[in-house]
C-alpha atoms as a PDB file:
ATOM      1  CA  UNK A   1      -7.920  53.131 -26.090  1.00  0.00           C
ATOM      2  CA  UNK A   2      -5.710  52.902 -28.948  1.00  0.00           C
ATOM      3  CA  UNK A   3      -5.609  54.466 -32.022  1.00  0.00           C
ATOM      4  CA  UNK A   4      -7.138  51.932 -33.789  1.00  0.00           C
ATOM      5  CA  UNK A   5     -10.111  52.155 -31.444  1.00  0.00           C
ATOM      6  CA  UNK A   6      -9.140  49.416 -29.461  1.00  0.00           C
ATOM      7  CA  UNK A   7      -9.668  49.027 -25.890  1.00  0.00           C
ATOM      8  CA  UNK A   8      -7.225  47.763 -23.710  1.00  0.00           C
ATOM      9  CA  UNK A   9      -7.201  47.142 -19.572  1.00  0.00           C
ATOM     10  CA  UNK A  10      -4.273  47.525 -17.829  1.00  0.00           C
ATOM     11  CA  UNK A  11      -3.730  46.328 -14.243  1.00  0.00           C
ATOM     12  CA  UNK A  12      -1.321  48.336 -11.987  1.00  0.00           C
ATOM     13  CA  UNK A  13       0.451  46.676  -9.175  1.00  0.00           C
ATOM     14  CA  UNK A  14       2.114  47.754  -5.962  1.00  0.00           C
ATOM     15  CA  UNK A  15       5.461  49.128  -6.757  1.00  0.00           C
ATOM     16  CA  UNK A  16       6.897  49.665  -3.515  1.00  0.00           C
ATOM     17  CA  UNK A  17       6.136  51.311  -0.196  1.00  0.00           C
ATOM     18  CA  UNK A  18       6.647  54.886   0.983  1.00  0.00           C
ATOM     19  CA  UNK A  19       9.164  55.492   3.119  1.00  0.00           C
ATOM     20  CA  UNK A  20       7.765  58.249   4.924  1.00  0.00           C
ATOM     21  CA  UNK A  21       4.105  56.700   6.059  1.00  0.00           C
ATOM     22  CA  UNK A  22       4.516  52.742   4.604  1.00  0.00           C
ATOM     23  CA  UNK A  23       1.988  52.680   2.574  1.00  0.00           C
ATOM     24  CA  UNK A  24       2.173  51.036  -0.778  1.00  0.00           C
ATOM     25  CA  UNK A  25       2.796  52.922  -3.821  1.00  0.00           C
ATOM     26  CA  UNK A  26       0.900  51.783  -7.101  1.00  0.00           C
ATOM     27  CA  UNK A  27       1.994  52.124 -10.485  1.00  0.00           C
ATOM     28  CA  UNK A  28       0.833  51.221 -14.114  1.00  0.00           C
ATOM     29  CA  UNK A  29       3.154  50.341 -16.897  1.00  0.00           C
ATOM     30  CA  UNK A  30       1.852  50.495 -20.488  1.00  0.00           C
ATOM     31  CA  UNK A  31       3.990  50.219 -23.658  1.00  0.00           C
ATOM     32  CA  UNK A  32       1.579  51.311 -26.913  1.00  0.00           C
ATOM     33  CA  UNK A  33       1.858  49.234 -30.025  1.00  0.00           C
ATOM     34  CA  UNK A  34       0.467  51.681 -32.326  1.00  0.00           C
ATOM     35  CA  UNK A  35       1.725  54.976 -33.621  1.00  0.00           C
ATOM     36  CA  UNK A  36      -1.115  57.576 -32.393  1.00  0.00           C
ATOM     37  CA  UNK A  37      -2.647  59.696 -30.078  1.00  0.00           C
ATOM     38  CA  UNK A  38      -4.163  57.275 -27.498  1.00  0.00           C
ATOM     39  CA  UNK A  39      -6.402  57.816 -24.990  1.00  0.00           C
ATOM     40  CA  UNK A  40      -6.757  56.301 -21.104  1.00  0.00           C
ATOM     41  CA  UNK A  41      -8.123  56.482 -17.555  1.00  0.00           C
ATOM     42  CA  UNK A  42      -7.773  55.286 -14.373  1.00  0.00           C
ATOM     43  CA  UNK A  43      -9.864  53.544 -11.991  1.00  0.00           C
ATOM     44  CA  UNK A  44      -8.904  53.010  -8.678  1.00  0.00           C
ATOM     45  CA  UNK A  45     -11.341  50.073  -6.578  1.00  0.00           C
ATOM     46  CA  UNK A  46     -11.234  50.541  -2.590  1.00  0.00           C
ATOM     47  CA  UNK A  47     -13.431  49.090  -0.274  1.00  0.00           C
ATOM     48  CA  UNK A  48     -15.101  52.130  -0.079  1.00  0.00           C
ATOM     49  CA  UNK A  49     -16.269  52.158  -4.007  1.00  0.00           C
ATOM     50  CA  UNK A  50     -14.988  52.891  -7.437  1.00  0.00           C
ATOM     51  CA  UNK A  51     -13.139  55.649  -8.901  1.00  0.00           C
ATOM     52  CA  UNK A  52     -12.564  56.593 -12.374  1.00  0.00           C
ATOM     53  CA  UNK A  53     -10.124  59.761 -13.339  1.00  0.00           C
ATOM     54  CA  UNK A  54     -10.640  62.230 -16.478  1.00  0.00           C
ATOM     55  CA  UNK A  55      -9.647  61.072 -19.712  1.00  0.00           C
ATOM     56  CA  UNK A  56      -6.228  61.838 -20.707  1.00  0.00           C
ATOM     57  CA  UNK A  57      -3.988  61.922 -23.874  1.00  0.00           C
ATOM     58  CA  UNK A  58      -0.747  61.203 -25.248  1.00  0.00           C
ATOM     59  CA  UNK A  59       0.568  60.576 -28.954  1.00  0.00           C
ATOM     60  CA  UNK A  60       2.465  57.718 -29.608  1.00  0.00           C
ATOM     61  CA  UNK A  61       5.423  57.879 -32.563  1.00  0.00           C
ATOM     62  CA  UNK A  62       7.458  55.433 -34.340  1.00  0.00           C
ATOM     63  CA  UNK A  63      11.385  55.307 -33.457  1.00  0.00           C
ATOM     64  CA  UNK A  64      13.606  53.190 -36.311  1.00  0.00           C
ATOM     65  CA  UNK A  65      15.925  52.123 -33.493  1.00  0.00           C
ATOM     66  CA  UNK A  66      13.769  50.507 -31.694  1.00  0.00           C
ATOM     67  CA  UNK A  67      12.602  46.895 -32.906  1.00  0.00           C
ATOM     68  CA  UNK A  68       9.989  46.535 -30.401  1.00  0.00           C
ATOM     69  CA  UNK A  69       7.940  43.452 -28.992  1.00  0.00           C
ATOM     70  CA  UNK A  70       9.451  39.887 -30.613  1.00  0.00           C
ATOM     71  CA  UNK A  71       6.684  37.916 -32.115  1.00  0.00           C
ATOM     72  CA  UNK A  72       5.200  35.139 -33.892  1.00  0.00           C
ATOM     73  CA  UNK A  73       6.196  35.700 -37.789  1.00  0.00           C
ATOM     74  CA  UNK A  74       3.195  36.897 -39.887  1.00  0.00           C
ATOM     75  CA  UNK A  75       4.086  35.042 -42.874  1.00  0.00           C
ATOM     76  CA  UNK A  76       5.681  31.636 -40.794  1.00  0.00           C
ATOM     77  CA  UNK A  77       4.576  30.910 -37.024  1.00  0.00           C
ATOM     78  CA  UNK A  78       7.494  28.966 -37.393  1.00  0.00           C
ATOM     79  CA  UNK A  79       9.934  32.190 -37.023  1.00  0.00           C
ATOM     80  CA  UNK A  80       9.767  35.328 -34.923  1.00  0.00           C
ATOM     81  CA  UNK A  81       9.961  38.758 -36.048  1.00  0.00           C
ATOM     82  CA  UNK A  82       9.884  41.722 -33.578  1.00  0.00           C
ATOM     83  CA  UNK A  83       7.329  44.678 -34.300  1.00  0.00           C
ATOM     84  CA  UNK A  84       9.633  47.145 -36.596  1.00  0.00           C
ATOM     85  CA  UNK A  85       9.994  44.090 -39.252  1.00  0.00           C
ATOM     86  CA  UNK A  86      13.220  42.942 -38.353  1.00  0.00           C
ATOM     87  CA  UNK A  87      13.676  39.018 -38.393  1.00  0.00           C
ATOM     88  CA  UNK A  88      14.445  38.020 -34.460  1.00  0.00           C
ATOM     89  CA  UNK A  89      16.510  34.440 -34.415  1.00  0.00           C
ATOM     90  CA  UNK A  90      16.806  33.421 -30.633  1.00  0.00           C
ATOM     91  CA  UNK A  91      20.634  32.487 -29.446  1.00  0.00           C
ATOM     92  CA  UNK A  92      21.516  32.098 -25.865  1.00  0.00           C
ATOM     93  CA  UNK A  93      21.742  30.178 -22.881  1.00  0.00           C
ATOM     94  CA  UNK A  94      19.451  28.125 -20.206  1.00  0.00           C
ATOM     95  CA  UNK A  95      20.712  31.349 -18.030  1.00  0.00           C
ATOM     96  CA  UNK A  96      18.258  29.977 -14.948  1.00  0.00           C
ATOM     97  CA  UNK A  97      19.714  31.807 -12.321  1.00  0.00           C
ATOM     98  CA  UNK A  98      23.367  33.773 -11.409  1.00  0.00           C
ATOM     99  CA  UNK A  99      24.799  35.743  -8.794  1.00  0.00           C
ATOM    100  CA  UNK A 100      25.828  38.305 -11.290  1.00  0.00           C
ATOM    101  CA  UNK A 101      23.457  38.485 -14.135  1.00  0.00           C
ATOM    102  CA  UNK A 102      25.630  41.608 -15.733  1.00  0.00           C
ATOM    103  CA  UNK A 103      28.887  39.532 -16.483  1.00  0.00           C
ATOM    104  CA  UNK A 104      26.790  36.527 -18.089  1.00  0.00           C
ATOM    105  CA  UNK A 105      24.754  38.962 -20.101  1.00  0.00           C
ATOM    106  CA  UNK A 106      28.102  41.669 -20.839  1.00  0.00           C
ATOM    107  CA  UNK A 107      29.766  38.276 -22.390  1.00  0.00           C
ATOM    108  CA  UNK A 108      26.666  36.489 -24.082  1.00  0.00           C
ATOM    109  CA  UNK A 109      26.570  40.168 -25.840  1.00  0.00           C
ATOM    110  CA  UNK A 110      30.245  40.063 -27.180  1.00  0.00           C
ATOM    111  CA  UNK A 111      29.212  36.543 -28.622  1.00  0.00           C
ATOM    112  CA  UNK A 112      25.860  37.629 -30.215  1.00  0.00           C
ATOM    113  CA  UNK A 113      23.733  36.042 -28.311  1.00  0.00           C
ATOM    114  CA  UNK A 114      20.071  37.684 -27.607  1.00  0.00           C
ATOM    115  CA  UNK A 115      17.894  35.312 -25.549  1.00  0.00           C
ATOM    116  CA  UNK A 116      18.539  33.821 -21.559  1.00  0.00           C
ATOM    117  CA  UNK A 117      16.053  31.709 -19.276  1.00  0.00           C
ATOM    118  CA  UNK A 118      15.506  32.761 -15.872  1.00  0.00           C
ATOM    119  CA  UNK A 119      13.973  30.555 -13.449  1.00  0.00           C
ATOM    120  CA  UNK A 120      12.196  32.153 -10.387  1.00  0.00           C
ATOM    121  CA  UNK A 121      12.782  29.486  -7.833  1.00  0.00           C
ATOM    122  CA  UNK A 122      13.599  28.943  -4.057  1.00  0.00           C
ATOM    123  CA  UNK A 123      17.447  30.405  -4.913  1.00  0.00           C
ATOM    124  CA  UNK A 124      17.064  32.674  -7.366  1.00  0.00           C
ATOM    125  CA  UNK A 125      14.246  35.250  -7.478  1.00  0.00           C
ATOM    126  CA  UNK A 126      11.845  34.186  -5.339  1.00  0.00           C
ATOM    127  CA  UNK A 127       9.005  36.469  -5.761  1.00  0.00           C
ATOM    128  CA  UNK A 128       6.445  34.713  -3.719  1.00  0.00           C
ATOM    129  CA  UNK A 129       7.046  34.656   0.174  1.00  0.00           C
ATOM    130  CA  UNK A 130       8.158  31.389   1.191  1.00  0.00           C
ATOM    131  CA  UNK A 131       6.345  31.521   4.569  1.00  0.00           C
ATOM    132  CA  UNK A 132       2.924  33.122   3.103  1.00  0.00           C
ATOM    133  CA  UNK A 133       1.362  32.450  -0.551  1.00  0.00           C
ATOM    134  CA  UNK A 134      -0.008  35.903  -1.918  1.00  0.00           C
ATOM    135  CA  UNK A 135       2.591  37.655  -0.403  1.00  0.00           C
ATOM    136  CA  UNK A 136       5.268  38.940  -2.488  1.00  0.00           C
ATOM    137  CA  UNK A 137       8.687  40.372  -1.737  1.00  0.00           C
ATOM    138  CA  UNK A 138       9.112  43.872  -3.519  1.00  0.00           C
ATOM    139  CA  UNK A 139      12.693  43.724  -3.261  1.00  0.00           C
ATOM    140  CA  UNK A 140      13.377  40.647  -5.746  1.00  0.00           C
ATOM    141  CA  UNK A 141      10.399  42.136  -7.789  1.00  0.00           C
ATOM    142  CA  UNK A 142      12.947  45.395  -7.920  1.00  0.00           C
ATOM    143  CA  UNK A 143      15.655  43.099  -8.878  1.00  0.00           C
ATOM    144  CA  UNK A 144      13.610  41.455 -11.794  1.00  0.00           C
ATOM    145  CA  UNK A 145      13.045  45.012 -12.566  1.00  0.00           C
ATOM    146  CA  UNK A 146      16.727  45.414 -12.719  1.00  0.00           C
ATOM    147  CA  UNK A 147      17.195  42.389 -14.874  1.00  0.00           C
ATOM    148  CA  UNK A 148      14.758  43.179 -17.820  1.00  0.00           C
ATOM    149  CA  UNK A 149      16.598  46.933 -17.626  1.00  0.00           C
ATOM    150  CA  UNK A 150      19.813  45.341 -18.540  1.00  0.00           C
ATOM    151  CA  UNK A 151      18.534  43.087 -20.988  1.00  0.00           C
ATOM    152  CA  UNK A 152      16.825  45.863 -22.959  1.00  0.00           C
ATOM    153  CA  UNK A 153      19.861  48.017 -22.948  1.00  0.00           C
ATOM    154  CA  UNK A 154      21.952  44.631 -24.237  1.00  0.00           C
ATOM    155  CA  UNK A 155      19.453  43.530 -26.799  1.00  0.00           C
ATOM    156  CA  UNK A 156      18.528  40.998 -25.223  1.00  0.00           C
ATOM    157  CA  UNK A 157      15.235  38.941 -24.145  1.00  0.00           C
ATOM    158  CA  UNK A 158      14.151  36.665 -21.341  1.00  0.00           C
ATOM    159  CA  UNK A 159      11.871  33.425 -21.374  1.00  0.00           C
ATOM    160  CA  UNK A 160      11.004  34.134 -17.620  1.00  0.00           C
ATOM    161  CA  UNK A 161      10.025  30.574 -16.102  1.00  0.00           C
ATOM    162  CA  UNK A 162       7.452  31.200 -13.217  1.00  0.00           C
ATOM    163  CA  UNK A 163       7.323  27.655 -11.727  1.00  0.00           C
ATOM    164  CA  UNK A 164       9.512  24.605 -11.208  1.00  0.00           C
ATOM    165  CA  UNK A 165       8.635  21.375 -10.986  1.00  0.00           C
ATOM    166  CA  UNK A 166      10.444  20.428  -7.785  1.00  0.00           C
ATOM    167  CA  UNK A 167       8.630  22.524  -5.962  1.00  0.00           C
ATOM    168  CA  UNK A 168       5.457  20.370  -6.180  1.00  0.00           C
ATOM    169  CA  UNK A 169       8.497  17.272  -4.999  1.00  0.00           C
ATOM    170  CA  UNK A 170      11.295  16.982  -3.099  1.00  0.00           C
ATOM    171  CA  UNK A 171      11.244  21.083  -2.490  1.00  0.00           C
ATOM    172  CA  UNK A 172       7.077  20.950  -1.743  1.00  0.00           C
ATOM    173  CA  UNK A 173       8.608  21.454   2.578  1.00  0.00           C
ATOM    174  CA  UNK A 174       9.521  24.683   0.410  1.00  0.00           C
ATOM    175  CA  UNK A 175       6.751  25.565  -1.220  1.00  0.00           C
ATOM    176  CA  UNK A 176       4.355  28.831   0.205  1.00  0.00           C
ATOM    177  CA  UNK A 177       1.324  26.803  -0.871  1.00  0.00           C
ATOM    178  CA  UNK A 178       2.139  23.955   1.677  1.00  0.00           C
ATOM    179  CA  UNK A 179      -0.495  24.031   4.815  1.00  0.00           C
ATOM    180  CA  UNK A 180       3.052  24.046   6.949  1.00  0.00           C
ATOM    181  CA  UNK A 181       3.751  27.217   5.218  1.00  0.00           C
ATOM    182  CA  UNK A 182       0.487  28.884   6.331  1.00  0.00           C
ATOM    183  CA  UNK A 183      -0.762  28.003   2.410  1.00  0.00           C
ATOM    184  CA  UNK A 184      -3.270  25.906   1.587  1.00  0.00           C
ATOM    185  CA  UNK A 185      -2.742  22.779   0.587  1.00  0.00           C
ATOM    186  CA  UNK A 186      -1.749  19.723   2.486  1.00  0.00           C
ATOM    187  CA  UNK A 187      -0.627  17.412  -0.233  1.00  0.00           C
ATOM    188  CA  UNK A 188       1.483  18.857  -3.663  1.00  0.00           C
ATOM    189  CA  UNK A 189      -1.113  17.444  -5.750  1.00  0.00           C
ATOM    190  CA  UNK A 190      -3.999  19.817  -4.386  1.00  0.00           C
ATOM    191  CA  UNK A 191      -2.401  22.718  -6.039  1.00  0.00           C
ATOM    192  CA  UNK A 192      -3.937  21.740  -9.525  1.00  0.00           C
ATOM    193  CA  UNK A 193      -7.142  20.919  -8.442  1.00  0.00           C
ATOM    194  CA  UNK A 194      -8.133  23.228  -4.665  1.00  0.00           C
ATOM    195  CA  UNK A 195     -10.066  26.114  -5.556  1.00  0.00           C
ATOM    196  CA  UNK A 196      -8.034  28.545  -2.843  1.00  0.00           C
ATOM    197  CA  UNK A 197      -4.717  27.440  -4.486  1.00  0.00           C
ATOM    198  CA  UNK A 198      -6.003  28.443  -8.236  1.00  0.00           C
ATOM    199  CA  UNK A 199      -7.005  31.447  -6.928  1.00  0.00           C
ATOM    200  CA  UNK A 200      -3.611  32.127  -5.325  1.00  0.00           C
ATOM    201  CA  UNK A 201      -2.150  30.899  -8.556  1.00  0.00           C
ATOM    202  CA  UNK A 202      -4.382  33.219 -10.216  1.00  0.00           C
ATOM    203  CA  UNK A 203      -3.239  36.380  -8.116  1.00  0.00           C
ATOM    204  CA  UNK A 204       0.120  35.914  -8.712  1.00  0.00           C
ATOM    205  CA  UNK A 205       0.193  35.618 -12.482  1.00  0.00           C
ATOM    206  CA  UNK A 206      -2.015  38.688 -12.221  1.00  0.00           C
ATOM    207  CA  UNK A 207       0.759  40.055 -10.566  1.00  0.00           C
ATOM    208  CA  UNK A 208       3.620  39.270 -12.767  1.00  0.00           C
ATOM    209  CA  UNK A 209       1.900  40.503 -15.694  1.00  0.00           C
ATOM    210  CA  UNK A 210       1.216  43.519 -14.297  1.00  0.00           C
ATOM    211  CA  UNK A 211       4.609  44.316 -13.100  1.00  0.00           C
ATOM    212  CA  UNK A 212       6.529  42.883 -16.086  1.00  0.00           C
ATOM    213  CA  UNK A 213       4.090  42.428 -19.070  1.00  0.00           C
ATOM    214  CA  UNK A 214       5.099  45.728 -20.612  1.00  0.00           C
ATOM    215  CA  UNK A 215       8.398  45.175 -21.275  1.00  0.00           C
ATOM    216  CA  UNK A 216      10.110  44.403 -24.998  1.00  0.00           C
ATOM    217  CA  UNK A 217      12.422  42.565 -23.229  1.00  0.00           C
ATOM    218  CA  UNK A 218      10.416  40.081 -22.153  1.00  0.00           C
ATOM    219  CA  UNK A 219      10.240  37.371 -24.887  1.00  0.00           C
ATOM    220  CA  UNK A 220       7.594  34.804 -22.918  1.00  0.00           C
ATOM    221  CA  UNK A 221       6.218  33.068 -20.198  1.00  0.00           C
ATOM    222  CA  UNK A 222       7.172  29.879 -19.166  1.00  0.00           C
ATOM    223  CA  UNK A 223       4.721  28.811 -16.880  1.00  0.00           C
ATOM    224  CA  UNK A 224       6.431  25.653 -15.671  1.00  0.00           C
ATOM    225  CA  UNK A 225       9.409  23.770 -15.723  1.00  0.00           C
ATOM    226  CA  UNK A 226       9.109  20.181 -16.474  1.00  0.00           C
ATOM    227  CA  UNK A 227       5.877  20.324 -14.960  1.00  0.00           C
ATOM    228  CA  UNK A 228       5.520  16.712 -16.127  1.00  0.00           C
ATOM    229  CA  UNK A 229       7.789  15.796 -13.040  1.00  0.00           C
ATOM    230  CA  UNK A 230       5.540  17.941 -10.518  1.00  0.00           C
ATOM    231  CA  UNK A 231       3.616  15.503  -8.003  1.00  0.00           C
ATOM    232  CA  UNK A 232      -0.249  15.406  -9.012  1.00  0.00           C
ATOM    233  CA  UNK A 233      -2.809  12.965  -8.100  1.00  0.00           C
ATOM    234  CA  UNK A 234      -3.900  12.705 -11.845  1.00  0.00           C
ATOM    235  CA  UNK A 235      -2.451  14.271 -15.283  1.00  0.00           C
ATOM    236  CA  UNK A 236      -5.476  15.346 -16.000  1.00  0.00           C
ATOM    237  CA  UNK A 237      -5.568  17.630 -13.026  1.00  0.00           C
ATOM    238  CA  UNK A 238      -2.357  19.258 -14.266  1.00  0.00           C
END
């Protein structure tokens, strides 16, 4: 609850796994957006029922070297402006996917440049298991972690592209939603329009907001690329 009196939920996510026993660790990232003393539980859902902790506390202040989240201009939704005031002008690169991230980002910095696009695809950051949809790999989540670190240290922000159209083409053998790959659907076009596939769909956006949906660094979602070219049996159904 913030300051304001505004309630917010927050999903967590699993992190990672513990080494000792294996069993997945869950954590909840939260970045406030007021200055304040806010206020929060947490409820944890098991099989077994519901339960919610005490309420704790913790106050919120305002840092001048920090600009914050980029948004939408007040006075122009034509411009972006990040939360201290500061006008935010985006210059960069279709960045999409590298085998070193670091040297791409240490010399877009040296040119002034404050904005990449990352694509997670079959080659570069795939988060979803190949071989089983709903299933994702907490290593390349830990790299992604990784990425948005570096970028916030650099000043820098990512449009983060979470599907390609290819995938739903000539990549669909691919694809973790494909009924050879133990996922759903037996033709690319059933992913718009087969309820188990939305829900999949569903779980994993869940997922990536969770994980990454805190972070200043992140300037947007893209949720497709050129999804115009992805195989459906109607545009509508896209």
């Amino acid at each position: 609850t913030a300051p304001s009196g505004k309630r917010l939920d927050v999903h967590g996510f699993v992190h990672g796994t513990d080494p000792a026993t294996g069993a997945p660790l869950w954590r909840i990232r939260f970045t406030p957006s007021e200055v304040g003393r806010w206020r929060y539980d947490v409820t944890v859902k098991t099989p077994g029922g519901d339960t919610t902790s005490a309420v704790y506390e913790f106050d919120c202040d305002r840092r001048a070297d920090l600009r914050g989240f980029v948004r939408l201009a007040a006075s122009d939704p034509r411009y972006f402006e990040c939360d201290n005031g500061s006008f935010f002008y985006p210059i960069g690169l279709n960045l999409c996917w590298a085998s070193k991230y670091d040297y791409f980002l240490e010399k877009l910095e040296a040119c002034g440049g404050n904005w990449i696009r990352v694509w997670l695809c079959p080659w570069n950051l795939q988060l979803e298991d190949p071989a089983e949809p709903g299933k994702y790999d907490l290593r390349v989540a830990k790299e992604l972690d990784d990425l948005l670190d570096l970028c916030a240290r650099r000043g820098i922000v990512v449009q983060l592209v979470l599907r390609y159209h290819d995938m739903h083409g000539e990549n669909w053998k691919k694809n973790p939603y494909n009924s050879v790959n133990r996922g759903p659907c037996y033709a690319p076009g059933e992913f718009f329009t087969l309820g188990a596939a939305k829900d999949l769909h569903k779980r994993f956006l869940d997922y990536v907001v969770a994980r990454w949906g805190h972070s200043p660094a992140l300037l947007a979602w893209e949720l497709w690329n050129e999804v115009d070219l992805a195989r459906a049996d109607r545009e509508e159904d896209i």
